[in-house]
Protein backbone atom coordinates (compact mmCIF):
# COMPACT_ATOMS: atom_id res chain seq x y z
CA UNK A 1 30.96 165.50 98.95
CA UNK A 2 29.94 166.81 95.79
CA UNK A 3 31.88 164.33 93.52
CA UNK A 4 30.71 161.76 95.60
CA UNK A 5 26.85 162.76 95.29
CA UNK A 6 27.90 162.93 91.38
CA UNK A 7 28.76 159.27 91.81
CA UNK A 8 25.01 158.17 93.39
CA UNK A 9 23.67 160.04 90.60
CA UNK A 10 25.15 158.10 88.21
CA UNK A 11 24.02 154.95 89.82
CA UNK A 12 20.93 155.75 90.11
CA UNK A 13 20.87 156.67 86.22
CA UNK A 14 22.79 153.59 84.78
CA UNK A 15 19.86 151.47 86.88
CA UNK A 16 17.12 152.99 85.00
CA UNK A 17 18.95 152.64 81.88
CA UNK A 18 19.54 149.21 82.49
CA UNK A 19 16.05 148.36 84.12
CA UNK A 20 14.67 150.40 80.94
CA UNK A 21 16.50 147.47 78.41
CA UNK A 22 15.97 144.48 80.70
CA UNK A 23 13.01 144.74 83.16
CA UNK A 24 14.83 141.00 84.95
CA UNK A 25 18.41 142.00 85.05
CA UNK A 26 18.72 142.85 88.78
CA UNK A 27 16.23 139.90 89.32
CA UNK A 28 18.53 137.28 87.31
CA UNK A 29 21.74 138.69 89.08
CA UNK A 30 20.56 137.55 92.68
CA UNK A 31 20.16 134.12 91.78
CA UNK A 32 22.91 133.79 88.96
CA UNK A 33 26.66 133.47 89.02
CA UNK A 34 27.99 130.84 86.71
CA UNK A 35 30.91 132.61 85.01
CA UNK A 36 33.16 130.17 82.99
CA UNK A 37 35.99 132.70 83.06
CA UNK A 38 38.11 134.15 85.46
CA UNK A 39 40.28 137.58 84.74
CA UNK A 40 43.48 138.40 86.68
CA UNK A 41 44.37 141.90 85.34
CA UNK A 42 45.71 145.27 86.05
CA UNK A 43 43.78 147.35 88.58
CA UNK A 44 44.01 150.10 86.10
CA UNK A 45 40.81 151.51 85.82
CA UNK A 46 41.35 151.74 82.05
CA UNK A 47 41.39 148.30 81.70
CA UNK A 48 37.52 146.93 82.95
CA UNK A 49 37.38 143.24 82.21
CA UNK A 50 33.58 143.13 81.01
CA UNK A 51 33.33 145.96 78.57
CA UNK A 52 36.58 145.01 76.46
CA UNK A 53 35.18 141.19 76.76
CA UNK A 54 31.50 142.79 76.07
CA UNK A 55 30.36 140.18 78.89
CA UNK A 56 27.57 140.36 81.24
CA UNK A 57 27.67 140.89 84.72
CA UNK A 58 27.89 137.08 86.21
CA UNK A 59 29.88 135.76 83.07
CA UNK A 60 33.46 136.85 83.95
CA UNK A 61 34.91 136.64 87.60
CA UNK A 62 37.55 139.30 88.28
CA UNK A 63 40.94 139.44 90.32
CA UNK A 64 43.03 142.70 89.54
CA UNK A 65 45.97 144.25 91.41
CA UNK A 66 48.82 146.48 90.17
CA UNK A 67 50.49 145.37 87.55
CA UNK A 68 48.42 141.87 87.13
CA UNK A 69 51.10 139.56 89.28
CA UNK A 70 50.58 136.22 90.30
CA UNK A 71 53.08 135.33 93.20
CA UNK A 72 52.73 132.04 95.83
CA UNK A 73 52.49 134.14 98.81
CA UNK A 74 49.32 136.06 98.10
CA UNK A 75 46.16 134.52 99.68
CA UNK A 76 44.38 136.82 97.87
CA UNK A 77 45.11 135.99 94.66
CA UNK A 78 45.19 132.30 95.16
CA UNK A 79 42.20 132.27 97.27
CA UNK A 80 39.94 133.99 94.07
CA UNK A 81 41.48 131.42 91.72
CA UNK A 82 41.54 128.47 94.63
CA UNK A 83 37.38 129.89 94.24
CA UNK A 84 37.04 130.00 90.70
CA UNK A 85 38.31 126.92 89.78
CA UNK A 86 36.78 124.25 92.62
CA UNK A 87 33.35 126.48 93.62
CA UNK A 88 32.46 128.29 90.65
CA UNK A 89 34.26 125.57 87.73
CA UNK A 90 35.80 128.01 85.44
CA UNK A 91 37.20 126.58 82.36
CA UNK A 92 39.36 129.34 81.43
CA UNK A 93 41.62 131.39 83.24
CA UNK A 94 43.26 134.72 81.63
CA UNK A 95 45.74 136.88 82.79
CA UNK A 96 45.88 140.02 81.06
CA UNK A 97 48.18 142.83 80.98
CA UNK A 98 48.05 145.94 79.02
CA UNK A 99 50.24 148.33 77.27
CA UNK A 100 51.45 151.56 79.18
CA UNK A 101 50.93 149.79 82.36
CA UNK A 102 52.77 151.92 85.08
CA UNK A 103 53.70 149.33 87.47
CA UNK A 104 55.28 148.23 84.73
CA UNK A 105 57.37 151.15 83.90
CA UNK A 106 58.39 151.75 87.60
CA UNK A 107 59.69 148.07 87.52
CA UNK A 108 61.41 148.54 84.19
CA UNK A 109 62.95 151.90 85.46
CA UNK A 110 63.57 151.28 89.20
CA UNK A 111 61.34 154.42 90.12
CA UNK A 112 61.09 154.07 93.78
CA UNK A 113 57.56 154.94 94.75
CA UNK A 114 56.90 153.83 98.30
CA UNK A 115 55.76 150.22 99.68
CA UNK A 116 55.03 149.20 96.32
CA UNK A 117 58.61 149.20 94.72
CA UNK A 118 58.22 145.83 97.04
CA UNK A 119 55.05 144.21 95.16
CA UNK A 120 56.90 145.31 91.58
CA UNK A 121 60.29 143.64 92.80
CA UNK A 122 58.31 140.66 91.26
CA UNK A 123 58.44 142.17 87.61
CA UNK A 124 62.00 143.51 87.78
CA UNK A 125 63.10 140.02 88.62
CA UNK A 126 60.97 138.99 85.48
CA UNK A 127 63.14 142.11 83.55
CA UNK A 128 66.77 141.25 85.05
CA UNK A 129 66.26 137.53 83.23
CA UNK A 130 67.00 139.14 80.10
CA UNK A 131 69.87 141.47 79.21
CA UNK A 132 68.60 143.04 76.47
CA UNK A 133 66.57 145.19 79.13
CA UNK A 134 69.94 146.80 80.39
CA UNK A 135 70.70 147.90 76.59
CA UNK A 136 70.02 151.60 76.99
CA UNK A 137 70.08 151.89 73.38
CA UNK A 138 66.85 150.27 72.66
CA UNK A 139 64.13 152.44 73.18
CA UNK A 140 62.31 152.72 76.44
CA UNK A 141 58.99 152.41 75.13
CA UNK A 142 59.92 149.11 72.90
CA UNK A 143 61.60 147.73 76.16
CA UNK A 144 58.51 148.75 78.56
CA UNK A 145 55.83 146.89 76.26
CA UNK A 146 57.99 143.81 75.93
CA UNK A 147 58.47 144.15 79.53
CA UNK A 148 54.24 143.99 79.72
CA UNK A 149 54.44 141.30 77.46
CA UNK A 150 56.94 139.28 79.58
CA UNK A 151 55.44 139.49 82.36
CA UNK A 152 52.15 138.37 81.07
CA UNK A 153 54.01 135.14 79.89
CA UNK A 154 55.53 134.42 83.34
CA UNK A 155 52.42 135.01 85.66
CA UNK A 156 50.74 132.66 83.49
CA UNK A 157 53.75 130.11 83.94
CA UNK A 158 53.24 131.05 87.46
CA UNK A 159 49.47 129.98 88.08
CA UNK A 160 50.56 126.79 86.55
CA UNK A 161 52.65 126.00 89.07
CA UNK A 162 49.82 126.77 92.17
CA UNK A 163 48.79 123.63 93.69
CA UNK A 164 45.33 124.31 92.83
CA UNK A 165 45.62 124.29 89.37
CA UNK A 166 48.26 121.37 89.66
CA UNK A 167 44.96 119.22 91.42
CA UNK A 168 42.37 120.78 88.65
CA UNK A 169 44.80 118.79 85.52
CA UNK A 170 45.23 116.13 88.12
CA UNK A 171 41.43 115.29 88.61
CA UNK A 172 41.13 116.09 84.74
CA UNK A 173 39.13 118.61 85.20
CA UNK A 174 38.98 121.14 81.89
CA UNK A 175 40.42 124.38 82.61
CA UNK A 176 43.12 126.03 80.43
CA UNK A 177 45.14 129.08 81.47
CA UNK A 178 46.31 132.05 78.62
CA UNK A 179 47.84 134.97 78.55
CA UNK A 180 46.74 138.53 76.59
CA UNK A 181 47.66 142.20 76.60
CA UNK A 182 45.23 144.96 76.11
CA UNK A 183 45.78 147.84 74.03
CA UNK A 184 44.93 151.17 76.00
CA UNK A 185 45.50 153.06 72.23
CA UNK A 186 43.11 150.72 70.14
CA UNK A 187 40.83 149.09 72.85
CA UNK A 188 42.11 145.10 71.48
CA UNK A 189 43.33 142.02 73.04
CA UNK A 190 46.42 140.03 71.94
CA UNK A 191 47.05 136.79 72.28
CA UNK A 192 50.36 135.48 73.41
CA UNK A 193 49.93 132.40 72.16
CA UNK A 194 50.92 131.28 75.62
CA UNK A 195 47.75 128.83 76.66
CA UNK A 196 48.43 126.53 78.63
CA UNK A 197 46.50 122.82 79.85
CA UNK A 198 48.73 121.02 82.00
CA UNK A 199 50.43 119.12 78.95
CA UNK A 200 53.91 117.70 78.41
CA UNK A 201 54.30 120.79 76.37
CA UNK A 202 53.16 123.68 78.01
CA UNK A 203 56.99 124.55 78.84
CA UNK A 204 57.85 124.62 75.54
CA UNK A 205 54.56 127.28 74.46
CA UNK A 206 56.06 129.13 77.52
CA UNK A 207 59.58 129.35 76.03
CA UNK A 208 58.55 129.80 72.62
CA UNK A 209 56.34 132.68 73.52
CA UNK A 210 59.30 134.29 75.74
CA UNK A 211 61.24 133.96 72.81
CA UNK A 212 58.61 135.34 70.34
CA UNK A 213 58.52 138.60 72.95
CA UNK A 214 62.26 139.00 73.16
CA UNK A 215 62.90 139.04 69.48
CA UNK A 216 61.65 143.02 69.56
CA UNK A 217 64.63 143.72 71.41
CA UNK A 218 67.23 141.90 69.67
CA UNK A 219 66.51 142.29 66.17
């Protein structure tokens, strides 16, 4: 109970800290949610969505799980972007990955760790796409941050293909979806150059930007 006490103590110090800067934060943060982005990372706790964006709280909604995946059959997912997009009118949706991301690894590896080898399935069909990945040769650590950049690419391509997002372009409403890796060793985003707005070519930035990835491993 200790740790946990450490944990209220905390609290209670960021508040003052933060009431000591800005008398009206809490005040503004009842009334105020208008966020015009919406975050579907990696529920690594390295990786917190508003510090490395330096937003505040109320400008950035958040959906993380392991390894950032987008997949059809989770409500969960689809329900916060289902949210974001027709309640809260985000214009900008951004999956992000990050470098050194375990799930990741396991996927890239075939660890088997438990329930979850069934939620990472979704990444190692991502890997077996491409058969550089079986080339033993190439370096692990070169293949495992392609492999986060890959699967970056394809989760965006994925949210594409939602229905909700397929009725946002429809109704022309402005929302565009991208795709960025985080740096654990240098605290910086990259951009995949994968952003996508319900044009004629947003296959061809997907491809391109596969390609772009996949050149590490086969030059």
């Amino acid at each position: 109970m200790a740790n946990l006490n450490q944990l209220f103590n905390n609290n209670i110090n960021w508040a003052r800290r933060v009431l000591e800067k800005d008398p009206d934060f809490f005040n503004d943060m009842i009334n105020v949610q208008s966020p015009k982005y919406l975050w579907v990372g990696c529920s690594d706790s390295r990786v917190p969505a508003n510090q490395i964006t330096g937003l505040n709280a109320g400008e950035i909604f958040v959906h993380r799980n392991v390894a950032n995946i987008v997949v059809h059959t989770d409500l969960n997912c689809l329900s916060v972007i289902q949210y974001a997009i027709d309640v809260l009118k985000v214009e900008h949706i951004m999956v992000v990955g990050h470098y050194g991301c375990g799930g990741v690894l396991s996927a890239l590896e075939g660890t088997h760790l438990g329930l979850i080898d069934n939620w990472l399935r979704h990444i190692q069909d991502v890997r077996d796409l491409y058969p550089a990945f079986k080339n033993m040769h190439i370096d692990v650590n070169l293949r495992w941050k392609v492999l986060c950049e890959l699967n970056v690419i394809h989760q965006v391509r994925n949210i594409t293909r939602t229905t909700v997002v397929g009725h946002a372009w429809r109704r022309k409403q402005n929302l565009s979806i991208h795709g960025w890796v985080y740096g654990l060793n240098n605290g910086l985003l990259k951009d995949l150059n994968v952003t996508l707005n319900g044009n004629a070519e947003d296959e061809k930035l997907v491809e391109l930007a596969i390609a772009n990835a996949i050149s590490a491993l086969t030059t």
